[in-house]
Protein backbone atom coordinates (compact mmCIF):
# COMPACT_ATOMS: atom_id res chain seq x y z
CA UNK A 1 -48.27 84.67 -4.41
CA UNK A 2 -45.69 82.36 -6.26
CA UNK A 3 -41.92 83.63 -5.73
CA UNK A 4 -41.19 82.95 -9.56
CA UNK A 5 -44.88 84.56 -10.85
CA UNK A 6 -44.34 87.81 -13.48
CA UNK A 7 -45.86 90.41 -11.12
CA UNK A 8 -42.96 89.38 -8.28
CA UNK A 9 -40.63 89.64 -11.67
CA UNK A 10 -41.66 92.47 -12.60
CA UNK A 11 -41.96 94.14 -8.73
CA UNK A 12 -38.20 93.12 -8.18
CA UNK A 13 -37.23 95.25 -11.69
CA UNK A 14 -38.95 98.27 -10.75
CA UNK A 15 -37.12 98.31 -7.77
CA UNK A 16 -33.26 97.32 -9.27
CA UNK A 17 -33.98 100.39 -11.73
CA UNK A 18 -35.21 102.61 -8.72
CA UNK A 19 -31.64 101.90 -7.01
CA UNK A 20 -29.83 102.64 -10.27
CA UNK A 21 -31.54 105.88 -10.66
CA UNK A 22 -31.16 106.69 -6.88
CA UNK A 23 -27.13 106.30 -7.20
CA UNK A 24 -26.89 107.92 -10.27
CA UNK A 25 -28.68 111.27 -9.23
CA UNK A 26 -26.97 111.66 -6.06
CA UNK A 27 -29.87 110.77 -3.48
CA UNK A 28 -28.78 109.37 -0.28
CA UNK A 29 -30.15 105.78 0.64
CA UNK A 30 -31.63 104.70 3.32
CA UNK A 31 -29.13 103.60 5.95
CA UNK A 32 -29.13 100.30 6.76
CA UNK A 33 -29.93 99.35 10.61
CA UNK A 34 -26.24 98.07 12.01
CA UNK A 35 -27.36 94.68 13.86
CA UNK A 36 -26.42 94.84 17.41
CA UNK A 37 -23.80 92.25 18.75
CA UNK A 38 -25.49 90.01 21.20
CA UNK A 39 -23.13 90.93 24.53
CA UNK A 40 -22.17 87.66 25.97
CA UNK A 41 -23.75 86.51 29.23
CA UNK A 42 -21.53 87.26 31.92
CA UNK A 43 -21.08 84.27 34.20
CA UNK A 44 -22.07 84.73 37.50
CA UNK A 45 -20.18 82.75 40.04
CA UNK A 46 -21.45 81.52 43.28
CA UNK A 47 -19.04 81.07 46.14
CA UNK A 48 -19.43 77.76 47.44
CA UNK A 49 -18.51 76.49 51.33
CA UNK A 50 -16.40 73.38 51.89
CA UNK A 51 -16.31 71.83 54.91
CA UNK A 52 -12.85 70.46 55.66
CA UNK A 53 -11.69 68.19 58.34
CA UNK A 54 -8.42 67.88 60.15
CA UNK A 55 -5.76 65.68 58.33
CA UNK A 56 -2.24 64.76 58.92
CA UNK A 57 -0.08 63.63 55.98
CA UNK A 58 1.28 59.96 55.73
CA UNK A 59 4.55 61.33 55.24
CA UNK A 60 4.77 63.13 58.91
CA UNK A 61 3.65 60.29 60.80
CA UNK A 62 6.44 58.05 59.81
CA UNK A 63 8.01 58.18 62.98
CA UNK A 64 5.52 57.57 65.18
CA UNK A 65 3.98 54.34 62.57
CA UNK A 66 7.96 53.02 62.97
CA UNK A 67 7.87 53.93 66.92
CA UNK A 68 4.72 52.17 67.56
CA UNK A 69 5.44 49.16 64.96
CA UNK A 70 8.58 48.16 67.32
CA UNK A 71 7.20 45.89 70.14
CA UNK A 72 10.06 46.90 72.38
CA UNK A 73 9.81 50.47 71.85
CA UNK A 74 6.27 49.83 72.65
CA UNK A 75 6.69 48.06 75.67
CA UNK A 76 8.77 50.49 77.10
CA UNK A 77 6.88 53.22 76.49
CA UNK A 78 3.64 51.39 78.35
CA UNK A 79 5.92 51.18 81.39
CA UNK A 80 6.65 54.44 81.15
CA UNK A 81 3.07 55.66 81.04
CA UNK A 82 1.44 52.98 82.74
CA UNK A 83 1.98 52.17 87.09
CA UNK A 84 4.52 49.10 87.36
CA UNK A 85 3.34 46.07 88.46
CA UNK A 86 4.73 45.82 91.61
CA UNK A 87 5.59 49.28 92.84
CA UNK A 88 8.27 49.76 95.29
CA UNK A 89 6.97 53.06 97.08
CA UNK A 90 5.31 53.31 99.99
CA UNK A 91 2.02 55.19 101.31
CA UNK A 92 3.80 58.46 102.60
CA UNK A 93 5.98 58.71 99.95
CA UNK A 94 2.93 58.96 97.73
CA UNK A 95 1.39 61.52 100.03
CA UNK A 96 4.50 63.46 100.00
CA UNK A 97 4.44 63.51 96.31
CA UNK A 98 0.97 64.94 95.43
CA UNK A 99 1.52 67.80 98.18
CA UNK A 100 5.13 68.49 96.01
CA UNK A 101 2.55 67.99 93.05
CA UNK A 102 -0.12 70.56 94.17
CA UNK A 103 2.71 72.91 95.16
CA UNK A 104 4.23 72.42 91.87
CA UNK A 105 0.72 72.92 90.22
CA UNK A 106 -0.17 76.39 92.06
CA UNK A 107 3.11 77.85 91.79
CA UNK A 108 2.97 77.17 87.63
CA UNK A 109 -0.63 78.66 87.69
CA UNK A 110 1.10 81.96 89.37
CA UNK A 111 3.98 82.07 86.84
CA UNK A 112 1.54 81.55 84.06
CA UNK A 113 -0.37 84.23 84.98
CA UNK A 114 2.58 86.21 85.11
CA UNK A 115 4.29 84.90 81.76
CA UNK A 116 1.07 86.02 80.02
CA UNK A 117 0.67 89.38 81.31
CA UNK A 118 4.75 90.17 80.20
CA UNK A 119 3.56 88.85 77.27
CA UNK A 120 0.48 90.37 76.42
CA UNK A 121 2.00 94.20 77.19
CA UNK A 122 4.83 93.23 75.10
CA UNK A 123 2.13 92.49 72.35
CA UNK A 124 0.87 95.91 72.56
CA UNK A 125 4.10 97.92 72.88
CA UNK A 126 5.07 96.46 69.39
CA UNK A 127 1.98 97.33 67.48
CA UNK A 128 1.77 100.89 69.56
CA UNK A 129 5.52 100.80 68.02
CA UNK A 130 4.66 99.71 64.56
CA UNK A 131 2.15 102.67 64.15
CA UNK A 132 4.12 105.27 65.40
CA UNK A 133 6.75 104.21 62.33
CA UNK A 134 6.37 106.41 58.80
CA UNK A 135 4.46 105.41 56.46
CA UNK A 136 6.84 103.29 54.00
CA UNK A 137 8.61 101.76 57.46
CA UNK A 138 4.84 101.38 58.47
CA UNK A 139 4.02 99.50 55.13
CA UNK A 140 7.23 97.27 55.09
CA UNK A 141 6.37 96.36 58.93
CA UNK A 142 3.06 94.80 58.28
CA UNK A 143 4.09 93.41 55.15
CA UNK A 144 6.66 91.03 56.47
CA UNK A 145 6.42 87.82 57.44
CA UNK A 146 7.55 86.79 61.31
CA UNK A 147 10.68 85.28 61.73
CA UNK A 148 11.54 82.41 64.12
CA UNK A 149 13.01 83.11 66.99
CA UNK A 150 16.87 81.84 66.89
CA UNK A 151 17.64 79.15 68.89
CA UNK A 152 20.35 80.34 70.80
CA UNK A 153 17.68 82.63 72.89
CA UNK A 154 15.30 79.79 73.11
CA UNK A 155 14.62 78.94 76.24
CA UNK A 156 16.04 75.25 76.81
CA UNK A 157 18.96 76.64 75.22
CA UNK A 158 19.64 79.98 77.38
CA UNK A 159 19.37 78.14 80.41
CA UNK A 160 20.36 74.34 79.54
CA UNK A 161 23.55 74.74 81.73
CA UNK A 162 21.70 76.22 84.81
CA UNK A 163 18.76 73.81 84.97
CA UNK A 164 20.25 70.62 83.67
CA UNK A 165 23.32 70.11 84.15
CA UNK A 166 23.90 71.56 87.23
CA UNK A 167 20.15 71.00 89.41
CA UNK A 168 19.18 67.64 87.71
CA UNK A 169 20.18 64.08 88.53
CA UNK A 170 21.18 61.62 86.04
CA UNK A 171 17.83 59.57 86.64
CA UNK A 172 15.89 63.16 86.28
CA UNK A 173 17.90 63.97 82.67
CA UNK A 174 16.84 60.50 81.61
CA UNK A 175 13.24 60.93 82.27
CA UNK A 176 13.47 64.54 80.65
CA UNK A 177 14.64 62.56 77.36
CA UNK A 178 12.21 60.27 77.35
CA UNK A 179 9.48 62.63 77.77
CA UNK A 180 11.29 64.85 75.10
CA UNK A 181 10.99 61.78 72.68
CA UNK A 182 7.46 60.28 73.68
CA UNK A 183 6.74 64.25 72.57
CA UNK A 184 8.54 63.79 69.38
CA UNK A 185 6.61 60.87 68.61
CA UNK A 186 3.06 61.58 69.20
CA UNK A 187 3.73 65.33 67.04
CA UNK A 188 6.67 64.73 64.75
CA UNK A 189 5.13 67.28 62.60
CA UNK A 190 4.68 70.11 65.07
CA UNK A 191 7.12 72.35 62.89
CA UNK A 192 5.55 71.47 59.53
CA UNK A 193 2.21 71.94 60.97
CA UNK A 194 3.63 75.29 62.41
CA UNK A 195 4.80 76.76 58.57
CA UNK A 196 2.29 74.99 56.68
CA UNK A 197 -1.18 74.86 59.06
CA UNK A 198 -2.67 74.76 55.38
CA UNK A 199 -1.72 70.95 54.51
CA UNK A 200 -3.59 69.74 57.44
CA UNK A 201 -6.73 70.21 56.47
CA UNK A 202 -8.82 68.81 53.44
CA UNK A 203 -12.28 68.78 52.24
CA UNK A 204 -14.66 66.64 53.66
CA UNK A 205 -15.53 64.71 50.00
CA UNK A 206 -11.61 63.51 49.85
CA UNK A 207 -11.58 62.16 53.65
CA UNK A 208 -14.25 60.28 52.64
CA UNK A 209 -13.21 58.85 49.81
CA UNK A 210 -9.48 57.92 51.73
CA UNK A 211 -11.95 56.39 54.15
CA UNK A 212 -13.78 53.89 52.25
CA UNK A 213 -10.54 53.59 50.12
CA UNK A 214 -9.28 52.40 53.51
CA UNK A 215 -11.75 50.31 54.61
CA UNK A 216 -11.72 48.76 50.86
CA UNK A 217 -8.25 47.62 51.55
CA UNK A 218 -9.12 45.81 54.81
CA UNK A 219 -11.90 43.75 53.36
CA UNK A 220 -8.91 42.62 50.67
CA UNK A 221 -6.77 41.33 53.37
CA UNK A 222 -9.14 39.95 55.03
CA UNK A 223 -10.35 37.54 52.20
C-alpha cells in the first residue's frame, strides 16, 4: 500500500477526528509507554599485577660514582680490602688473630642472642601497652607514624667517649673511619631508602626500557 494512496488519506482523517472528539468529551487517552533510559554499562575493572624490580635512583649514587671515578680513592680503598703485597706479619701472629677472631665471633653470637630477646619482649610490652590504652588514646596510638630515635641516645653517640676515645688507639680510630666511609659509599642512600622504601622499586617494563636505553648509548660511543 502506497503511503500517499486515498485510503491511507482517508485512514489518517478518521483517526485526527477520533482524537478531536476523544479530547473534547473528556475520555482519557491511552498513556503513552515512557521509554526506559538505557543504564550505562558499568565498567568493570580488573586488577592487574606488576612485577617490579629493585632500583636505586641516579641521584643517590652520586657519591659512590664520584668515590669510585677517583683513581686514588680507588686505590686506596683496594689496599684496604685487598692483602698487601708484601705483608709484614708473621705465622703466629696470624694464628693468634683468628683465635681473637673466633672469640670475637662467639661472644657477638651470645650478645646477639641476647640483644634480640630484650628486644623482642620490649616489642610485646608496647603493643600489650597500646591495647590496654582507651579507645581514642588507642586510635591516636596506631594512627601515628614512628618517630626516629634522637641521636643523642643512639648508640655511637651514648657511648662515643667510653669506647673511642678512651679504649681505642689512634691506628684503631683510623680504621673505624675508614670503614665508617667505605659504608657511606657503598649505601649513601640508606636513610632515603629507610623513609622512602617506595622509590626503590619500579616496574619491570621501565627497567627495561632504561636498559636498552643504556645499552643504546654504548653502541653510540662506541662508533
Amino acid at each position: 500500500m502506497q503511503r500517499n494512496s486515498p485510503i491511507v488519506i482517508v485512514s489518517q482523517t478518521v483517526l485526527r477526528q477520533m482524537r478531536v472528539s476523544a479530547r473534547a468529551s473528556g475520555v482519557p487517552e491511552r498513556k503513552k509507554k515512557d521509554k526506559q533510559k538505557a543504564e550505562p554499562k558499568k565498567k568493570v575493572e580488573h586488577s592487574v599485577e606488576i612485577r617490579l624490580l629493585p632500583y636505586v635512583p641516579q641521584e643517590h649514587v652520586k657519591d659512590t660514582i664520584q668515590f669510585l671515578g677517583n683513581k686514588d680513592r680507588l686505590r686506596a680503598l683496594l689496599d684496604v680490602i685487598f692483602s698487601p703485597h708484601d705483608p709484614t706479619d708473621t705465622d703466629e701472629q696470624r694464628a693468634h688473630f683468628q683465635r681473637r677472631f673466633e672469640a670475637h665471633e662467639r661472644h657477638r653470637q651470645l650478645e646477639s642472642e641476647l640483644y634480640e630477646g630484650h628486644e623482642a619482649a620490649a616489642r610485646e610490652r608496647m603493643w600489650e601497652a597500646v591495647q590496654q590504652l582507651p579507645e581514642d588514646l588507642y586510635d591516636e596510638a596506631t594512627a601515628s607514624e614512628d618517630e626516629p630515635l634522637p641521636e643523642a641516645l643512639q648508640f655511637h653517640h651514648m657511648y662515643r667517649q667510653q669506647l673511642m676515645d678512651r679504649e681505642m688507639s689512634a691506628a684503631e680510630l683510623r680504621k673505624l673511619q675508614c670503614f665508617m666511609n667505605l659504608s657511606f659509599v657503598r649505601f649513601p642512600h640508606r636513610d632515603v631508602k629507610r623513609r622512602t622504601p617506595d622509590v626503590f622499586w619500579i616496574p619491570e617494563t621501565q627497567a627495561i626500557s632504561r636498559q636498552k636505553e643504556a645499552a643504546r648509548k654504548r653502541l653510540k660511543k662506541k662508533v
